[in-house]
Protein backbone atom coordinates (compact mmCIF):
# COMPACT_ATOMS: atom_id res chain seq x y z
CA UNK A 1 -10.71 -15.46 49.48
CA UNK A 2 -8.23 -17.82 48.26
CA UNK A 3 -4.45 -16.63 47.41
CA UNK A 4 -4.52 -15.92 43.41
CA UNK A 5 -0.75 -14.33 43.50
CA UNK A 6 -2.34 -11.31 41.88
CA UNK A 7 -3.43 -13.33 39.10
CA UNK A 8 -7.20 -11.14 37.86
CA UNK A 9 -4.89 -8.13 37.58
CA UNK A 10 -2.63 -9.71 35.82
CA UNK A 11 -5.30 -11.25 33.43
CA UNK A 12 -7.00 -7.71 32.95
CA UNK A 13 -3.24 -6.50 31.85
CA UNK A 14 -2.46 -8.80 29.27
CA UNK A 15 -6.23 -8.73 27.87
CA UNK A 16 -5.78 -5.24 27.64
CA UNK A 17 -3.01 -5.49 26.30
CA UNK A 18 -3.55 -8.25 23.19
CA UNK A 19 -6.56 -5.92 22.59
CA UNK A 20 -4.31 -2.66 21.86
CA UNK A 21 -1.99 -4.80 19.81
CA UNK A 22 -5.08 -6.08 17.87
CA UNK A 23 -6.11 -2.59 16.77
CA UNK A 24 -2.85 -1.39 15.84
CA UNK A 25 -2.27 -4.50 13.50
CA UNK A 26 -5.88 -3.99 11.97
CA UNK A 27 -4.34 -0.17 11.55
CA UNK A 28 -1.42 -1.78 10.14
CA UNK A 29 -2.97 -3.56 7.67
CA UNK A 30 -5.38 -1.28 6.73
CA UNK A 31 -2.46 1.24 5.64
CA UNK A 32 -1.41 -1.61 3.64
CA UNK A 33 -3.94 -1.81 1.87
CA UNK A 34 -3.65 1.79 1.30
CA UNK A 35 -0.47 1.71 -0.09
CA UNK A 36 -1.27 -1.41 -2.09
CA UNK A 37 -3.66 0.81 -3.89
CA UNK A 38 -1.79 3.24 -4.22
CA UNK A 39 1.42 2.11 -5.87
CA UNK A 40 -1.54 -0.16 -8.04
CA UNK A 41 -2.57 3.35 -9.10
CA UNK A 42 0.39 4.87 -9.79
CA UNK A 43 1.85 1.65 -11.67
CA UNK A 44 -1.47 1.90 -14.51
CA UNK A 45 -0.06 5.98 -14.67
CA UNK A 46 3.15 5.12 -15.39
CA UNK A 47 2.43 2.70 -17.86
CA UNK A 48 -0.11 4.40 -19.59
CA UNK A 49 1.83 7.50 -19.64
CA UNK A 50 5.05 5.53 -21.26
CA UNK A 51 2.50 3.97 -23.51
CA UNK A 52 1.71 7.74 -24.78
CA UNK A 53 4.66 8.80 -24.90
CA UNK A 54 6.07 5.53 -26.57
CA UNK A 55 3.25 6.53 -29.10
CA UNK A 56 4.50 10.26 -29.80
CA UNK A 57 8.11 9.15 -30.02
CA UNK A 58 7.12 6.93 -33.20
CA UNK A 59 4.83 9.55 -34.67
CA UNK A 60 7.72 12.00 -34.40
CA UNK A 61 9.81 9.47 -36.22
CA UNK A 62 7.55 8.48 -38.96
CA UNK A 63 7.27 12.13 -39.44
CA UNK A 64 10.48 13.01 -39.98
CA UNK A 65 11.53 9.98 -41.50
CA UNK A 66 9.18 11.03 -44.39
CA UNK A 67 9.96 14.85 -43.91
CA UNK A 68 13.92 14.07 -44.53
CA UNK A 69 13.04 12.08 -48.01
C-alpha cells in the first residue's frame, strides 16, 4: 500500500464537511425566503391599513367640514 500522507481521511473530512455547509446554506436560504414573505405580507397590511385609515380621515373631514357650515 503506497504512502497517501493520510490523504482518504482527509478527503472523507472535507466531503463531510462541504456537505454540512451545503445544508445549512439551503437552511439559510430557505429562512430567507421566509422572511421575504413575510415582510411581503406585512408591507400589503400596512398599506392597506393606511389606505383605510387615509379613507376615514377624509370622511371625518368632509363630515365636519359640512357639519361646521
Amino acid at each position: 500500500m503506497p504512502d497517501t500522507n493520510g490523504w482518504p481521511e482527509y478527503q472523507r473530512l472535507v466531503l463531510a464537511e462541504l456537505t454540512r455547509l451545503d445544508e445549512g446554506m439551503q437552511k439559510v436560504q430557505e429562512d430567507v425566503t421566509q422572511i421575504r414573505l413575510s415582510v411581503a405580507i406585512l408591507r400589503a397590511k400596512a398599506v392597506t391599513w393606511g389606505a383605510v385609515g387615509g379613507v376615514l380621515m377624509w370622511g371625518l373631514s368632509v363630515i365636519v367640514s359640512y357639519w361646521g357650515n
